[in-house]
PDB file of N, CA and C in Angstrom:
ATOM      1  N   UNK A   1      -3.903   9.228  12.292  1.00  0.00           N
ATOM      2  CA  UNK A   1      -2.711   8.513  12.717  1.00  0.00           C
ATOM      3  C   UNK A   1      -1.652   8.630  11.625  1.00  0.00           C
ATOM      4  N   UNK A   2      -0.247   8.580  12.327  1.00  0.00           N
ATOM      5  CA  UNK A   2       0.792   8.160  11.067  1.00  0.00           C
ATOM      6  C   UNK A   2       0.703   6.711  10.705  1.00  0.00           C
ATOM      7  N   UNK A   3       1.344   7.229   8.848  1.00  0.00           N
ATOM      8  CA  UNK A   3       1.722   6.163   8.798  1.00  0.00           C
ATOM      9  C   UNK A   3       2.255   5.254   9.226  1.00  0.00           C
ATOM     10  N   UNK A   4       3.825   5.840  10.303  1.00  0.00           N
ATOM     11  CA  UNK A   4       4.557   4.652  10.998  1.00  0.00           C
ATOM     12  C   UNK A   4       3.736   4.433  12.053  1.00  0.00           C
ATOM     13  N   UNK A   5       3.224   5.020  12.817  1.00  0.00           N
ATOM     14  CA  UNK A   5       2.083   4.142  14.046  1.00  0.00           C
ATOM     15  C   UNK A   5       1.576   3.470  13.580  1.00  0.00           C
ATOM     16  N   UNK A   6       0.534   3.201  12.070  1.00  0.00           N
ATOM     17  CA  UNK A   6      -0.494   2.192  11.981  1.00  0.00           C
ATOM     18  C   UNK A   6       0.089   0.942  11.647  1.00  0.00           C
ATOM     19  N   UNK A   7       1.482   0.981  10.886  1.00  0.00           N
ATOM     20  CA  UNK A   7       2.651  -0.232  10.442  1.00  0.00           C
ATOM     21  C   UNK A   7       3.062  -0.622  11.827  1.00  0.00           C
ATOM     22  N   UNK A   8       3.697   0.411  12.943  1.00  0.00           N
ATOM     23  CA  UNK A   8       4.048  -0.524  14.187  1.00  0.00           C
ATOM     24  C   UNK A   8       2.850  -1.276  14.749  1.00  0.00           C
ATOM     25  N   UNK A   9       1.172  -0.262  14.727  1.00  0.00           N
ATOM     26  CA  UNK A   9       0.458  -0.997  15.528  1.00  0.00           C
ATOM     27  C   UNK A   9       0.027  -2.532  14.913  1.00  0.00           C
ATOM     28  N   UNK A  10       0.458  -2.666  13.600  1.00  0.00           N
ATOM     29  CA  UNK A  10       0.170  -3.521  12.459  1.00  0.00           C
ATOM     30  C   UNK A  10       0.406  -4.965  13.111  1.00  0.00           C
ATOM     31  N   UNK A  11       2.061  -4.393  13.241  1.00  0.00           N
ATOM     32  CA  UNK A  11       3.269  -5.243  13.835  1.00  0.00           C
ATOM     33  C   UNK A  11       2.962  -6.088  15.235  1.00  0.00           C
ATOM     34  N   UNK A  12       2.379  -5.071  15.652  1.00  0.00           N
ATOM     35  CA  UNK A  12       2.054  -5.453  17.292  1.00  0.00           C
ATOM     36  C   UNK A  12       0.961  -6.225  16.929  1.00  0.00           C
ATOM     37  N   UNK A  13      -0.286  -5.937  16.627  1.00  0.00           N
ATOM     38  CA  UNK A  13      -1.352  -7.114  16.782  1.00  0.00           C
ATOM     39  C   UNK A  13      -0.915  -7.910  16.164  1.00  0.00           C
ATOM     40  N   UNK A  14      -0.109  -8.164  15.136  1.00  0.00           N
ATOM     41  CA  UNK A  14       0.681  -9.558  14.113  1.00  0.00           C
ATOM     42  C   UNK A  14       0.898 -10.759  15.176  1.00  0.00           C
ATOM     43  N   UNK A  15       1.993  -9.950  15.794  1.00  0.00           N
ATOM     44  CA  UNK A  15       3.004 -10.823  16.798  1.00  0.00           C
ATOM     45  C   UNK A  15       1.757 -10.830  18.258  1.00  0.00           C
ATOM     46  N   UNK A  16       0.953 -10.608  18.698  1.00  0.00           N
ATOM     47  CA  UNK A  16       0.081 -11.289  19.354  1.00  0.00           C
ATOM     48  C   UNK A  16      -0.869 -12.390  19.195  1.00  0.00           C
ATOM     49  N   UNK A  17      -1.300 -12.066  17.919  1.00  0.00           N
ATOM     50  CA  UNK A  17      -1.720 -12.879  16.775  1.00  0.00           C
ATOM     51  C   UNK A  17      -1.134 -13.971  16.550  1.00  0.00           C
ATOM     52  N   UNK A  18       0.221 -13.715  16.503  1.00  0.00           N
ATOM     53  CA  UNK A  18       1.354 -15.533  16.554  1.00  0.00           C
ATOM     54  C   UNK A  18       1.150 -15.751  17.904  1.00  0.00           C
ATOM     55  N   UNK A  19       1.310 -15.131  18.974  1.00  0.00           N
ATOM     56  CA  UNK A  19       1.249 -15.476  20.251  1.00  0.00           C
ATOM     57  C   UNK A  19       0.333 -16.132  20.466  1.00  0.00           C
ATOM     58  N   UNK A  20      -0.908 -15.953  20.507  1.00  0.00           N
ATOM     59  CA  UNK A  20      -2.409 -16.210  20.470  1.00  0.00           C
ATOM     60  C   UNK A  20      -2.375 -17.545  20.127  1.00  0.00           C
ATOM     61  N   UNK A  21      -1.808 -17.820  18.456  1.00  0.00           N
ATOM     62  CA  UNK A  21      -1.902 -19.082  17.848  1.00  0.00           C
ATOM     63  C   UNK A  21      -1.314 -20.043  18.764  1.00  0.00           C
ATOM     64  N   UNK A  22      -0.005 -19.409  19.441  1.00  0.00           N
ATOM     65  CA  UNK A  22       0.326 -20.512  19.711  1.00  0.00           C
ATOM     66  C   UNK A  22       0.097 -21.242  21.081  1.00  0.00           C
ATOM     67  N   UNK A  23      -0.690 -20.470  21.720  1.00  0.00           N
ATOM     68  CA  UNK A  23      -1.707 -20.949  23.295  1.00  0.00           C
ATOM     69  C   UNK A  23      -2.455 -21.504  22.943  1.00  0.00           C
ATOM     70  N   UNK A  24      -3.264 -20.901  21.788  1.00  0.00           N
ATOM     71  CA  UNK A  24      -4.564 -21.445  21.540  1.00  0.00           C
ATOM     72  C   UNK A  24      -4.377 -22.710  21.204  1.00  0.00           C
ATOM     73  N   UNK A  25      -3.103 -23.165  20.671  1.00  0.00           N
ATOM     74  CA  UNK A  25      -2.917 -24.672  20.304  1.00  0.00           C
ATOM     75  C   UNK A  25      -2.751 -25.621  21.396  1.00  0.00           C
ATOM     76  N   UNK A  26      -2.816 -25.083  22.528  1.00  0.00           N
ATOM     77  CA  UNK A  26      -2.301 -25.653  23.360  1.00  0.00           C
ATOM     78  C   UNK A  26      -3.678 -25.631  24.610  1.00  0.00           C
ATOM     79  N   UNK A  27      -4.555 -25.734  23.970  1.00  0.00           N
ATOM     80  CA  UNK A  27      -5.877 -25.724  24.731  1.00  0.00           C
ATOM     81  C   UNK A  27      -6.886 -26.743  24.097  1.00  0.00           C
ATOM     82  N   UNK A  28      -7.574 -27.555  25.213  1.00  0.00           N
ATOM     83  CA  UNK A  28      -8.083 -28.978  25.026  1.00  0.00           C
ATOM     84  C   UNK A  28      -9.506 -28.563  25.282  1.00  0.00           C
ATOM     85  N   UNK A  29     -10.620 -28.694  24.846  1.00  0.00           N
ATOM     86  CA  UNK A  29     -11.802 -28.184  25.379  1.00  0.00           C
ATOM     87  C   UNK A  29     -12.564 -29.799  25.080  1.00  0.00           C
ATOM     88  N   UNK A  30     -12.407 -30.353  26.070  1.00  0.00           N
ATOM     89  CA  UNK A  30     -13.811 -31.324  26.141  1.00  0.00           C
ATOM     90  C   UNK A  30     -14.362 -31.506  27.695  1.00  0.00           C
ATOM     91  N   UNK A  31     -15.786 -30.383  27.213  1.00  0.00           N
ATOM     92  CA  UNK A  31     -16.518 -30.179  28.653  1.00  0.00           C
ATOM     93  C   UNK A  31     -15.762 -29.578  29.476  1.00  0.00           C
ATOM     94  N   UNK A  32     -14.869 -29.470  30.159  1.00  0.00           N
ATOM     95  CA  UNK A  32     -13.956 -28.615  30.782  1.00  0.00           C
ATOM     96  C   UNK A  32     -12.852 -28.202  29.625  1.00  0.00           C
ATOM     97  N   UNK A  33     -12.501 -27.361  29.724  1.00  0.00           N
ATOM     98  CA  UNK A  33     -11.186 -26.411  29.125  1.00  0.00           C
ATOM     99  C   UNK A  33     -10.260 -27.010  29.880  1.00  0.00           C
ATOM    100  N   UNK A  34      -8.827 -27.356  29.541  1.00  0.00           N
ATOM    101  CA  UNK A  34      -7.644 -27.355  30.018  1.00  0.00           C
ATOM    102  C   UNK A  34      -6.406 -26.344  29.121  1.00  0.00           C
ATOM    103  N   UNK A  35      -5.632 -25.572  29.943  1.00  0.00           N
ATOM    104  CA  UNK A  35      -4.292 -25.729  28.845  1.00  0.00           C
ATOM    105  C   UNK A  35      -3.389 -25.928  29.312  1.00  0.00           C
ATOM    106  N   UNK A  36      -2.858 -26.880  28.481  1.00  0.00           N
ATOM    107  CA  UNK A  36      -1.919 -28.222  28.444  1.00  0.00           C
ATOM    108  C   UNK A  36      -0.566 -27.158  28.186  1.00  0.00           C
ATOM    109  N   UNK A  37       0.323 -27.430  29.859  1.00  0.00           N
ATOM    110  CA  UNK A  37       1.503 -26.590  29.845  1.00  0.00           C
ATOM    111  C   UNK A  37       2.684 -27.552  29.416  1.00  0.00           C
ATOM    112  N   UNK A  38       2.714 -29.026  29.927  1.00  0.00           N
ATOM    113  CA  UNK A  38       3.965 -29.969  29.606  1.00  0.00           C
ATOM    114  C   UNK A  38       2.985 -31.003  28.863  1.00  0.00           C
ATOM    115  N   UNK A  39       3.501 -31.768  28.489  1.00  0.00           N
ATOM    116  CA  UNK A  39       3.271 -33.502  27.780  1.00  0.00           C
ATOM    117  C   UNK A  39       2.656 -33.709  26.627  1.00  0.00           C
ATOM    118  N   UNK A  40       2.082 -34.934  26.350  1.00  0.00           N
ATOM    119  CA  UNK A  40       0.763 -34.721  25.444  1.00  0.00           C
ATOM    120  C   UNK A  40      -0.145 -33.498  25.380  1.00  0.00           C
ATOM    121  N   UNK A  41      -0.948 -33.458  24.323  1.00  0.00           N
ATOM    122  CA  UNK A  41      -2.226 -32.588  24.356  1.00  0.00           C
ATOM    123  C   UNK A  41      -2.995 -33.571  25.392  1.00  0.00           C
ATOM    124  N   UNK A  42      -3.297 -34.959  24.461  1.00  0.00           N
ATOM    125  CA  UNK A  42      -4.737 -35.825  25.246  1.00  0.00           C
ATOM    126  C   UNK A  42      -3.883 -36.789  26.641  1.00  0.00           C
ATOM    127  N   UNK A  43      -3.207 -36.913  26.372  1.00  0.00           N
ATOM    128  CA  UNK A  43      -2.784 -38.246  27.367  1.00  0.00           C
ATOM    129  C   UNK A  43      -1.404 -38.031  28.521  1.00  0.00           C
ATOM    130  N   UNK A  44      -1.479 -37.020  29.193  1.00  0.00           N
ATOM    131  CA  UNK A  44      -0.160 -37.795  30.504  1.00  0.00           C
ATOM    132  C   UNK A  44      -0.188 -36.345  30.513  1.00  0.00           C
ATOM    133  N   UNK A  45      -0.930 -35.219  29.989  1.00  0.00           N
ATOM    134  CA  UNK A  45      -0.033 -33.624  29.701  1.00  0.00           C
ATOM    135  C   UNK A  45      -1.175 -33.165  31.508  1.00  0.00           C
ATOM    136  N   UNK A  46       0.018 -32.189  32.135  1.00  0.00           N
ATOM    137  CA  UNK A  46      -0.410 -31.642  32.558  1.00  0.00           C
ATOM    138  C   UNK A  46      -0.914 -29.990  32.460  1.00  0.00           C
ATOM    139  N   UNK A  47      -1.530 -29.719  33.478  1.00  0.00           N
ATOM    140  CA  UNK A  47      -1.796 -27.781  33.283  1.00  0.00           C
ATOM    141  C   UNK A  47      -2.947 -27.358  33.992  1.00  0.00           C
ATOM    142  N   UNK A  48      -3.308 -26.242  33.396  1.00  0.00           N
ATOM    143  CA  UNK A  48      -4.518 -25.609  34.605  1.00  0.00           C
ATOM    144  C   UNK A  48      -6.007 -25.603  33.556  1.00  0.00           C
ATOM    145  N   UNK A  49      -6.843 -25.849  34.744  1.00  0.00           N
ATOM    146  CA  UNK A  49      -8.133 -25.495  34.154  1.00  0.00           C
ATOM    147  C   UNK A  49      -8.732 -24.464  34.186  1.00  0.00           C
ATOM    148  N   UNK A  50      -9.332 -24.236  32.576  1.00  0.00           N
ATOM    149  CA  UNK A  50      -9.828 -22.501  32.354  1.00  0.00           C
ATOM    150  C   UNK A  50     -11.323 -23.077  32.299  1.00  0.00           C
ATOM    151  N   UNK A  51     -12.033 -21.588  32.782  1.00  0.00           N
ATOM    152  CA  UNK A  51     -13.682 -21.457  32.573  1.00  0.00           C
ATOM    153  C   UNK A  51     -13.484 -21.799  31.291  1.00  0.00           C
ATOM    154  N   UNK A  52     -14.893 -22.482  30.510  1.00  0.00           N
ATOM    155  CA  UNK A  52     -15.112 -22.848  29.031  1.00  0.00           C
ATOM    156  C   UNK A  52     -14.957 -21.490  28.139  1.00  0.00           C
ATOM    157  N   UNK A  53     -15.875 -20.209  29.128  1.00  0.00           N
ATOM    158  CA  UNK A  53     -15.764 -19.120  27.968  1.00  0.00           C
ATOM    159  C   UNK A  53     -14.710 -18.265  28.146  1.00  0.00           C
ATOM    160  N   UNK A  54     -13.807 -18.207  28.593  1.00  0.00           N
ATOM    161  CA  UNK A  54     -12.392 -18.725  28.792  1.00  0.00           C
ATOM    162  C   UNK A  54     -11.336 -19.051  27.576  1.00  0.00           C
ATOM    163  N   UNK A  55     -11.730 -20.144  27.795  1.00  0.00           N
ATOM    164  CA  UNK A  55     -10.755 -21.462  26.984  1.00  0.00           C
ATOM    165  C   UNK A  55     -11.449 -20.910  25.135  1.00  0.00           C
ATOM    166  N   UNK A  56     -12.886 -20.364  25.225  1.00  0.00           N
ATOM    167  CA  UNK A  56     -13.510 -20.615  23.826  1.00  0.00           C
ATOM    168  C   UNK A  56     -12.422 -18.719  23.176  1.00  0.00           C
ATOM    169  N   UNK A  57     -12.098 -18.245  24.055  1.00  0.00           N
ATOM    170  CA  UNK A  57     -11.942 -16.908  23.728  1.00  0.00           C
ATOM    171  C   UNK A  57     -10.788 -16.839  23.216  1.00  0.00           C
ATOM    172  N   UNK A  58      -9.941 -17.497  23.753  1.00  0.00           N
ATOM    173  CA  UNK A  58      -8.665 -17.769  23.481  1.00  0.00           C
ATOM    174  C   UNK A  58      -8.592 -18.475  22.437  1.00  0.00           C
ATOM    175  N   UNK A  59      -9.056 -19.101  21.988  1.00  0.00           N
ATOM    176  CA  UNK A  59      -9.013 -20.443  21.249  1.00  0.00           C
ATOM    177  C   UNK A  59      -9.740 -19.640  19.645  1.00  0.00           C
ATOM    178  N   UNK A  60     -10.468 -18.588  19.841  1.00  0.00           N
ATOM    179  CA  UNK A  60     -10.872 -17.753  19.169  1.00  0.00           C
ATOM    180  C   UNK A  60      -9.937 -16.074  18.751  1.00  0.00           C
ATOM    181  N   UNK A  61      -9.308 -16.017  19.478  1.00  0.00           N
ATOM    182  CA  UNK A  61      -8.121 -14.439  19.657  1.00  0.00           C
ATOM    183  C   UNK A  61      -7.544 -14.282  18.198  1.00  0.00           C
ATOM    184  N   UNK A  62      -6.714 -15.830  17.838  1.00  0.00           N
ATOM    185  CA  UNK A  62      -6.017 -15.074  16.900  1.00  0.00           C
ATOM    186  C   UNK A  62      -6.403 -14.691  15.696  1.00  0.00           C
ATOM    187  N   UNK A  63      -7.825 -15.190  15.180  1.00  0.00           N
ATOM    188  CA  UNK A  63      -8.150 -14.532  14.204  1.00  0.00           C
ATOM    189  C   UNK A  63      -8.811 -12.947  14.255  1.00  0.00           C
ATOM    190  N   UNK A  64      -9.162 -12.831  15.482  1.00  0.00           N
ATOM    191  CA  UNK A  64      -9.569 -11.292  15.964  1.00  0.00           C
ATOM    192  C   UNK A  64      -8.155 -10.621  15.546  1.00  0.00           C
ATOM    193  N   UNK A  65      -6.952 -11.102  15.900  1.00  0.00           N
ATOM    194  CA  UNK A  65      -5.876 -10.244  16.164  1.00  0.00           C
ATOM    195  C   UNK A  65      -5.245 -10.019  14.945  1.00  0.00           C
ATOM    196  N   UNK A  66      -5.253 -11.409  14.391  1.00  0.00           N
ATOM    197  CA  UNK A  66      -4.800 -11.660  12.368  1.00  0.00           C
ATOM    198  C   UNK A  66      -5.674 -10.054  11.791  1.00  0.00           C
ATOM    199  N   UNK A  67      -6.715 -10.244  11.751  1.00  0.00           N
ATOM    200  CA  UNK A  67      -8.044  -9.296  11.403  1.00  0.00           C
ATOM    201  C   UNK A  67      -7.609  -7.927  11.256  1.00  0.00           C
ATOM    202  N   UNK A  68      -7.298  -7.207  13.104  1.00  0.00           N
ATOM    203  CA  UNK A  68      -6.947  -5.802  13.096  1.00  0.00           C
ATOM    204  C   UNK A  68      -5.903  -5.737  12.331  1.00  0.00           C
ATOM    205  N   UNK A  69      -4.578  -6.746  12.978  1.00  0.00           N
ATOM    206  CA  UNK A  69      -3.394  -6.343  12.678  1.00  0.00           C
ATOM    207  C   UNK A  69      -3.343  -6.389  10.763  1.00  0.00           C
ATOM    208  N   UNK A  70      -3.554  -7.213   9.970  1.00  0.00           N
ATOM    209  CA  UNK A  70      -4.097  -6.605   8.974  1.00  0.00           C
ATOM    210  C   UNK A  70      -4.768  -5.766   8.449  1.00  0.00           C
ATOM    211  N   UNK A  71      -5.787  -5.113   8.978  1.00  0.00           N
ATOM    212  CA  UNK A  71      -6.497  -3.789   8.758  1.00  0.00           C
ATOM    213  C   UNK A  71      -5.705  -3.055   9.063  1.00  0.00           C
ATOM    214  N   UNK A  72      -4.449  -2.997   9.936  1.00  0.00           N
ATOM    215  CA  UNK A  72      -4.035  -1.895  10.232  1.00  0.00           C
ATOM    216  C   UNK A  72      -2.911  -1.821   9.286  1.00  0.00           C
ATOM    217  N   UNK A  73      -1.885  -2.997   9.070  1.00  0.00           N
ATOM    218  CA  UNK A  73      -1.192  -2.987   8.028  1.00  0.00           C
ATOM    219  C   UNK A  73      -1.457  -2.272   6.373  1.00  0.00           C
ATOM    220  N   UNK A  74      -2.994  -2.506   5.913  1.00  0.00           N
ATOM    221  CA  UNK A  74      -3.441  -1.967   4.700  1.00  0.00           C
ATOM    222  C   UNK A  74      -3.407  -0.881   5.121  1.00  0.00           C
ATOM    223  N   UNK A  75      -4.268  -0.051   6.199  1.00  0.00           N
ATOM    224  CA  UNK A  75      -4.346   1.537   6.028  1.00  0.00           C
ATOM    225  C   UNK A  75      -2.980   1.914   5.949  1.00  0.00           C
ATOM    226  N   UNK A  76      -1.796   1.058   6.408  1.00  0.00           N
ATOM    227  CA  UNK A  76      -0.663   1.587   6.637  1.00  0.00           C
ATOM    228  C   UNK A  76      -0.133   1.976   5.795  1.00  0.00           C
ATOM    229  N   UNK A  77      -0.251   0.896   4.929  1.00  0.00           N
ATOM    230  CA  UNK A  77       0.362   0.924   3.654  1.00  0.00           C
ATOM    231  C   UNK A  77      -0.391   1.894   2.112  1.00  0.00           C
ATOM    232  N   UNK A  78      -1.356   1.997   2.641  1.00  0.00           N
ATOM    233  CA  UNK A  78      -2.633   2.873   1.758  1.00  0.00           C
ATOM    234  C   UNK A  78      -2.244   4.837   1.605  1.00  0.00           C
ATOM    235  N   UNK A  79      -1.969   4.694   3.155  1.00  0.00           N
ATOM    236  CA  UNK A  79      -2.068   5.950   3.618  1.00  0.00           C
ATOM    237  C   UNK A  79      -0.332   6.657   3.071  1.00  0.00           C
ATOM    238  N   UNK A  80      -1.144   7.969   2.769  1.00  0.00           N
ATOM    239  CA  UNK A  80       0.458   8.639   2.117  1.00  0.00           C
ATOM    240  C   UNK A  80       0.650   9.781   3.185  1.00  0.00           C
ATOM    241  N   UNK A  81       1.900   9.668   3.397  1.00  0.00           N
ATOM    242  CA  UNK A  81       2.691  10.480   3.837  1.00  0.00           C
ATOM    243  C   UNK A  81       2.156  12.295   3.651  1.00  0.00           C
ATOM    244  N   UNK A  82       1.879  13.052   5.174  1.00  0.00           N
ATOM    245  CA  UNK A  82       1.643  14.658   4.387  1.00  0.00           C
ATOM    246  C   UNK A  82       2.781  15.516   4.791  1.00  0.00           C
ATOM    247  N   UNK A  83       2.681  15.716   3.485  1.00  0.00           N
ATOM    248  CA  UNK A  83       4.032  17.249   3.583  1.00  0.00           C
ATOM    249  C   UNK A  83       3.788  18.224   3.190  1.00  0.00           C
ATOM    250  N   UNK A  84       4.637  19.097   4.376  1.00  0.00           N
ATOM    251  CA  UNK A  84       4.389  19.846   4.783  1.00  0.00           C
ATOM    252  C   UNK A  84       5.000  21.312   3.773  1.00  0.00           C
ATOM    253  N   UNK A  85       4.636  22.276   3.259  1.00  0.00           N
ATOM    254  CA  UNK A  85       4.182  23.179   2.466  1.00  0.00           C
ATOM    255  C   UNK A  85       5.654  24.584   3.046  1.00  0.00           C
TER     256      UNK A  85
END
């Protein structure tokens, strides 16, 4: 891969990675999964109910995504440029 692909793909899992964080905050897991679209988290909020392994995956994403998109950032930054002769 190039260097600039592994920095954009870097970029991209980053900003899913914020994305991620910020659903995942917004998910209630007691015994049923909910995520809470308006109100409170615990009290008056409404939203839809997710399967548990579901709700646990999500609630789990952004450090998967933190993870690559950092791995991909280091090779990015690791990796040198080849020129051409």
């Amino acid at each position: 891969m190039k260097k600039s692909s592994l920095i954009s793909s870097a970029i991209v899992f980053l900003i899913l990675g914020g994305g991620a964080s910020l659903v995942s905050s917004r998910i209630s897991c007691f015994g049923d999964c909910y995520l809470i679209i308006s109100g409170d988290l615990m009290f008056g909020g409404s939203g839809m109910r997710l399967d548990r392994s579901i709700g646990g995956l999500i609630q789990n994403s952004p450090y998967v995504l933190w993870g690559v998109g950092g791995a991909f950032l280091v090779a990015g930054l690791v990796k040198e440029d080849q020129k051409r002769d």
